[in-house]
Protein backbone atom coordinates (compact mmCIF):
# COMPACT_ATOMS: atom_id res chain seq x y z
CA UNK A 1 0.00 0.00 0.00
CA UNK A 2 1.71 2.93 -0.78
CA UNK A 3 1.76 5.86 -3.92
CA UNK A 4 4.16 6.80 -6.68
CA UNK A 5 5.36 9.89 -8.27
CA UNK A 6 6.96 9.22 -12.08
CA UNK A 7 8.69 12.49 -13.74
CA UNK A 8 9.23 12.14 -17.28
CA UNK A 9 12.02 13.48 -19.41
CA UNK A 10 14.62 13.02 -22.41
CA UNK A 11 18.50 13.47 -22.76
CA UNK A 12 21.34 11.59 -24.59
CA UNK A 13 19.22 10.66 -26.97
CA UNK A 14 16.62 8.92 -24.74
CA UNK A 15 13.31 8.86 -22.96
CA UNK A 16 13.94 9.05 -19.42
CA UNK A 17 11.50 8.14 -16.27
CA UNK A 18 12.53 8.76 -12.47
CA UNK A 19 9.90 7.05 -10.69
CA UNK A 20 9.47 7.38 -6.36
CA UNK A 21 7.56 5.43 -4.59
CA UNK A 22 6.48 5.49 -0.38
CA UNK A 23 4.85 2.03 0.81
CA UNK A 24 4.05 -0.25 3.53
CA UNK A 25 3.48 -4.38 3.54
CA UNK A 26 -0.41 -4.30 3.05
CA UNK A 27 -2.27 -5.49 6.20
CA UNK A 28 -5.89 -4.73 5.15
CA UNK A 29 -8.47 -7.32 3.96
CA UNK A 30 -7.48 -7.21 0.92
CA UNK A 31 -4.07 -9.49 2.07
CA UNK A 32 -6.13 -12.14 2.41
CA UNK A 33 -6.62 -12.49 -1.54
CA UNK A 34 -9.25 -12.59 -3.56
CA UNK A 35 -9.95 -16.64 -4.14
CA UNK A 36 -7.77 -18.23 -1.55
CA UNK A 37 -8.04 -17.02 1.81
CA UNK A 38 -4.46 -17.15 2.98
CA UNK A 39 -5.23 -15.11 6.10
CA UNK A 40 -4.68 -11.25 7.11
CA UNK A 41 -1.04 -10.15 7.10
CA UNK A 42 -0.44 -9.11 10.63
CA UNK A 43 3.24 -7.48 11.72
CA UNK A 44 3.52 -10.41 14.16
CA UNK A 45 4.39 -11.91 11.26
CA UNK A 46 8.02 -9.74 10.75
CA UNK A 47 9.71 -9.18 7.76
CA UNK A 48 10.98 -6.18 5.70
CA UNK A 49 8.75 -3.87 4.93
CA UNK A 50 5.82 -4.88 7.67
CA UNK A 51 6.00 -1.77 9.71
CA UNK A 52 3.32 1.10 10.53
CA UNK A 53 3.02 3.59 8.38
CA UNK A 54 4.34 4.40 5.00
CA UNK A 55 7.93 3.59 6.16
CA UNK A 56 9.77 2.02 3.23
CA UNK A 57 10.47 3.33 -0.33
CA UNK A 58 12.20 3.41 -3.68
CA UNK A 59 13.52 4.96 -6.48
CA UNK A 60 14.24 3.77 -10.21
CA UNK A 61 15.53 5.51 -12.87
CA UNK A 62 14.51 3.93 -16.38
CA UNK A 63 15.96 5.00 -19.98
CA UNK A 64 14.60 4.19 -23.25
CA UNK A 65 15.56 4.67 -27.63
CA UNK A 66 13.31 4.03 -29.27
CA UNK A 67 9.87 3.95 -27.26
CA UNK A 68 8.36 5.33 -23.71
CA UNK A 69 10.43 3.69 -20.95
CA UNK A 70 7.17 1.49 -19.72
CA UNK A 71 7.18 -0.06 -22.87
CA UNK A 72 10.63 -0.41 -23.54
CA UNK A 73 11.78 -3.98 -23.62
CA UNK A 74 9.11 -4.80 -26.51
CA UNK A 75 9.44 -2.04 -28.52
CA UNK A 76 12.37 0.10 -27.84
CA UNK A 77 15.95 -0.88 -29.15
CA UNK A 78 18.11 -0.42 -25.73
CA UNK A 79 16.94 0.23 -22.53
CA UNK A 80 18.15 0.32 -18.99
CA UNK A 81 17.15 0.72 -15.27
CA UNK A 82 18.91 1.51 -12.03
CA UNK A 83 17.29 1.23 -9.11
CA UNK A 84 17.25 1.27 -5.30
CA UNK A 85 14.89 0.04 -2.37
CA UNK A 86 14.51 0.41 1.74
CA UNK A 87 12.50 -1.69 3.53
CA UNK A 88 12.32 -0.90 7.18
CA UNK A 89 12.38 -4.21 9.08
CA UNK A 90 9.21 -5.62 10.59
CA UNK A 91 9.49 -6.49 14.37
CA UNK A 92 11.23 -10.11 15.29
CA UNK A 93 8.96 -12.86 15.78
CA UNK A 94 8.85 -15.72 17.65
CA UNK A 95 11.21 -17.53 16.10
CA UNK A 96 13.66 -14.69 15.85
CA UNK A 97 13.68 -14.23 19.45
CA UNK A 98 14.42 -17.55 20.06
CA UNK A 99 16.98 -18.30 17.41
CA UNK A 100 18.73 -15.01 18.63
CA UNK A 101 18.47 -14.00 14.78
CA UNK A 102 18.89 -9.81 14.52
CA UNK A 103 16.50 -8.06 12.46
CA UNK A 104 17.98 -5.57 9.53
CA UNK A 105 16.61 -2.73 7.37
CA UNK A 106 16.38 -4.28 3.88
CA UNK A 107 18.78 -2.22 1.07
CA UNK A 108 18.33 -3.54 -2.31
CA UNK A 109 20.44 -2.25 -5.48
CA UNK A 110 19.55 -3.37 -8.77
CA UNK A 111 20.85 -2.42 -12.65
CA UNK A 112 19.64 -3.62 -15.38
CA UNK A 113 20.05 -3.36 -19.53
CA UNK A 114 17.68 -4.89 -22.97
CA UNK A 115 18.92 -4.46 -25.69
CA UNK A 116 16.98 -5.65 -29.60
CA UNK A 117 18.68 -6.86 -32.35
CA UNK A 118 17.01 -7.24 -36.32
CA UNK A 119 17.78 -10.84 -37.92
CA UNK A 120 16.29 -10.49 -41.16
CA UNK A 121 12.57 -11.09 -40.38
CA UNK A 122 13.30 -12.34 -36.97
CA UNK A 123 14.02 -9.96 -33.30
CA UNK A 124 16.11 -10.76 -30.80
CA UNK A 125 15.85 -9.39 -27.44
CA UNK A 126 18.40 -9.91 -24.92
CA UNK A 127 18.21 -9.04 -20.97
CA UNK A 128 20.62 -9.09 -18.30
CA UNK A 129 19.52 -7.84 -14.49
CA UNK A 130 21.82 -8.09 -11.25
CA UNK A 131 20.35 -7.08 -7.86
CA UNK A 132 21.94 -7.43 -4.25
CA UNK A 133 19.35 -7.26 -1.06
CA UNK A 134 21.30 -6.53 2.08
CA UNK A 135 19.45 -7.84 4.73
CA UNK A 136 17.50 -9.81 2.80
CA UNK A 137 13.86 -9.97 3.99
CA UNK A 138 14.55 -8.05 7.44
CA UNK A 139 16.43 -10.93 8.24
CA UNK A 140 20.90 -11.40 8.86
CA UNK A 141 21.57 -12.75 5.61
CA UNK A 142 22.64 -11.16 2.12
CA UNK A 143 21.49 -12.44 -1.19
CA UNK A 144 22.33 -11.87 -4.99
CA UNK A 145 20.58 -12.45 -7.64
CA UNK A 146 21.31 -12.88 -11.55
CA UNK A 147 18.86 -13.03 -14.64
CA UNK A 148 19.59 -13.29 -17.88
CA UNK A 149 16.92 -13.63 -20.68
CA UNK A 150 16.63 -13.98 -24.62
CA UNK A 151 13.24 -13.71 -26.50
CA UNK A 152 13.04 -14.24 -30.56
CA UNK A 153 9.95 -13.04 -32.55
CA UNK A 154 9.58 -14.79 -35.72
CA UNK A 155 6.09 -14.21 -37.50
CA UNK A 156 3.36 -14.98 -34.87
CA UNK A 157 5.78 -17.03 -32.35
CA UNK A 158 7.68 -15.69 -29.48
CA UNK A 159 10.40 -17.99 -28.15
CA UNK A 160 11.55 -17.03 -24.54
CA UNK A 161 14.35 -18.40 -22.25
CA UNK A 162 15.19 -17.34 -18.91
CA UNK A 163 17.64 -17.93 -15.94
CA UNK A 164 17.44 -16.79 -12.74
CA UNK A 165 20.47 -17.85 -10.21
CA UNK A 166 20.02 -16.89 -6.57
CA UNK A 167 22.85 -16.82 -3.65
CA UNK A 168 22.12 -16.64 -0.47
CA UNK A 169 24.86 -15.40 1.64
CA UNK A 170 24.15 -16.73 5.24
CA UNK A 171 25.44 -15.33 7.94
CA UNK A 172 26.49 -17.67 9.98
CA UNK A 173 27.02 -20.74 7.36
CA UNK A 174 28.02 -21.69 3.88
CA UNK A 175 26.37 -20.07 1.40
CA UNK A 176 23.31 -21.35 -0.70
CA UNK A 177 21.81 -21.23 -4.27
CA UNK A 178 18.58 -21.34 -5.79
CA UNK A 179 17.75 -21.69 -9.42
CA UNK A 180 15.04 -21.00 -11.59
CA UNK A 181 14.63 -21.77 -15.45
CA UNK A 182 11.61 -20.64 -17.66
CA UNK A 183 11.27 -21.47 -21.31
CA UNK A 184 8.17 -20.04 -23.06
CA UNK A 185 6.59 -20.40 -26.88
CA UNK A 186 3.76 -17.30 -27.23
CA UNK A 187 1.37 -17.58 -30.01
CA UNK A 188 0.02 -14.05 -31.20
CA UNK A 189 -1.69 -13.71 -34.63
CA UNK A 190 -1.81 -10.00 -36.39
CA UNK A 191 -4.42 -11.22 -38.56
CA UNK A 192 -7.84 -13.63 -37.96
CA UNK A 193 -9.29 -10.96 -35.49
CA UNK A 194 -13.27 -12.00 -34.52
CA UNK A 195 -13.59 -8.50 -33.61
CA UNK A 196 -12.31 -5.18 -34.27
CA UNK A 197 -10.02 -3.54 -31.67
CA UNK A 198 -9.21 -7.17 -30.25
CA UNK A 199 -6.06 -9.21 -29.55
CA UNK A 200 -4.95 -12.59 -28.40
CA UNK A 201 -2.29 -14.94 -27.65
CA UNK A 202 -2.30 -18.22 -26.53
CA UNK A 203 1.27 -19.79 -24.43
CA UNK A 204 2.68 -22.46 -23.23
CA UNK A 205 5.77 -22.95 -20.58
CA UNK A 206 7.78 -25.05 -18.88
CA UNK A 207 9.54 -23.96 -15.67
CA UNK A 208 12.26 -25.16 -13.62
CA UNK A 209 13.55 -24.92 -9.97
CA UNK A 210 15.83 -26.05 -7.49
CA UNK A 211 15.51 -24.18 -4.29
CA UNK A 212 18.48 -24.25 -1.46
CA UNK A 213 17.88 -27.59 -0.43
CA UNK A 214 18.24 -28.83 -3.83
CA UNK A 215 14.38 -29.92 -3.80
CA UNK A 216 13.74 -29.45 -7.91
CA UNK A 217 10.27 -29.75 -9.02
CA UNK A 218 9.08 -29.16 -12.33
CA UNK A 219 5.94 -26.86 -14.41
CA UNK A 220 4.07 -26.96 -17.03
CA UNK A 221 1.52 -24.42 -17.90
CA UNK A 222 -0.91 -22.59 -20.53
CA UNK A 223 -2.76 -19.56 -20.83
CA UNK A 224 -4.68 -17.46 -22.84
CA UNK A 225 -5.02 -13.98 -23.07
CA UNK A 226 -7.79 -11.85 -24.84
CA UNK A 227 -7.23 -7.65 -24.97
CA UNK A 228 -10.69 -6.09 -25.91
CA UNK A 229 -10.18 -2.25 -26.41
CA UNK A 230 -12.53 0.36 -27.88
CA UNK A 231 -15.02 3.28 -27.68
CA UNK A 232 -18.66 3.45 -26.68
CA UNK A 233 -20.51 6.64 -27.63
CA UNK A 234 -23.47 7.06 -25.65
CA UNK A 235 -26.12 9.69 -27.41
CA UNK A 236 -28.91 11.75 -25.77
């Protein structure tokens, strides 16, 4: 829960945005979710960010050629974004108290880059992102985290890979690693539309992951999406 300010602006030959934003962990009913109740938040419960009052923030800086910043990775030809997040921590818990494990203020610092490529009739994107959380999740421990990506667009089909490698530097103990893998095929037709001012796109995925106690399990999944867009006039 929280609000944004985004100030727009160009220089060096691209569209800028420096976006600030003031939030808290949400704690109304609407934490419960919508379809699965999986209970009130309560700050009890610990962790960055869980604190009264709007006491966390952050700020990103975003930079586009080619297209607005917000929708740079899909149509703009380089892009970047630097940012930078606090998250006050959230009282210990239970099981802090009795682990002895001290609480921290969460700092995060992240940059990222796209950049687009023509191959004839085909376009490559490419995306590389590297953020370090101090005090990861309120807690003692540090983490890192890499993600590369590559996405080619050939006709109607969208072929996406992505990596995501985690470290978790613990405190007092050897370090860990988590892993995540995503590949993607998206279906999106220009043509065949059943109604004006309409879109869709049909996916399917399969996902990877290995989490820190090398526990792997493995996803598949489908969707389908359908944009309807338009304009009613209503006469007197």
């Amino acid at each position: 829960m929280g609000g944004e300010v985004v100030l727009g602006f160009e220089g060096l030959g691209l569209n800028h945005a420096l976006a600030a934003t003031l939030f808290s962990t949400d704690r109304t009913v609407l934490s419960e979710s919508l379809f699965t109740n999986r209970g009130r938040t309560t700050l009890a419960e610990g962790g960055a960010g869980n604190t009264k009052g709007l006491s966390s923030f952050s700020i990103t800086l975003d930079g586009c050629e080619g297209s607005e910043p917000a929708d740079c990775y899909w149509d703009g030809e380089f892009g970047y974004r630097l940012g930078f997040r606090y998250q006050k921590a959230g009282q210990p818990t239970e099981e802090d108290i009795e682990d002895g494990v001290k609480t921290g203020d969460e700092m995060a610092y992240l940059a990222a880059a796209a950049r687009s490529f023509e191959l004839d009739d085909m376009t490559l994107r490419l995306l590389g992102e590297v953020a370090f959380l101090r005090h990861f999740d309120g807690g003692e421990d540090d983490a890192l985290m890499v993600t590369g990506s590559a996405a080619l667009e050939a006709d109607d089909l969208t072929y996406i890979a992505s990596y995501t490698q985690q470290v978790n530097m613990i405190a007092d103990g050897p370090d860990t690693s988590e892993h995540l893998a995503d590949f993607e095929v998206l279906y999106s037709p220009d043509g065949d539309k059943p109604l004006a001012e309409t879109s869709w796109q049909l996916a399917a995925a399969y996902t990877f992951a290995m989490n820190a106690e090398h526990e792997k399990a493995h996803m598949f999944s489908v969707r389908a999406v359908f944009n309807f867009s338009g304009e009613v006039e209503f006469g007197r």
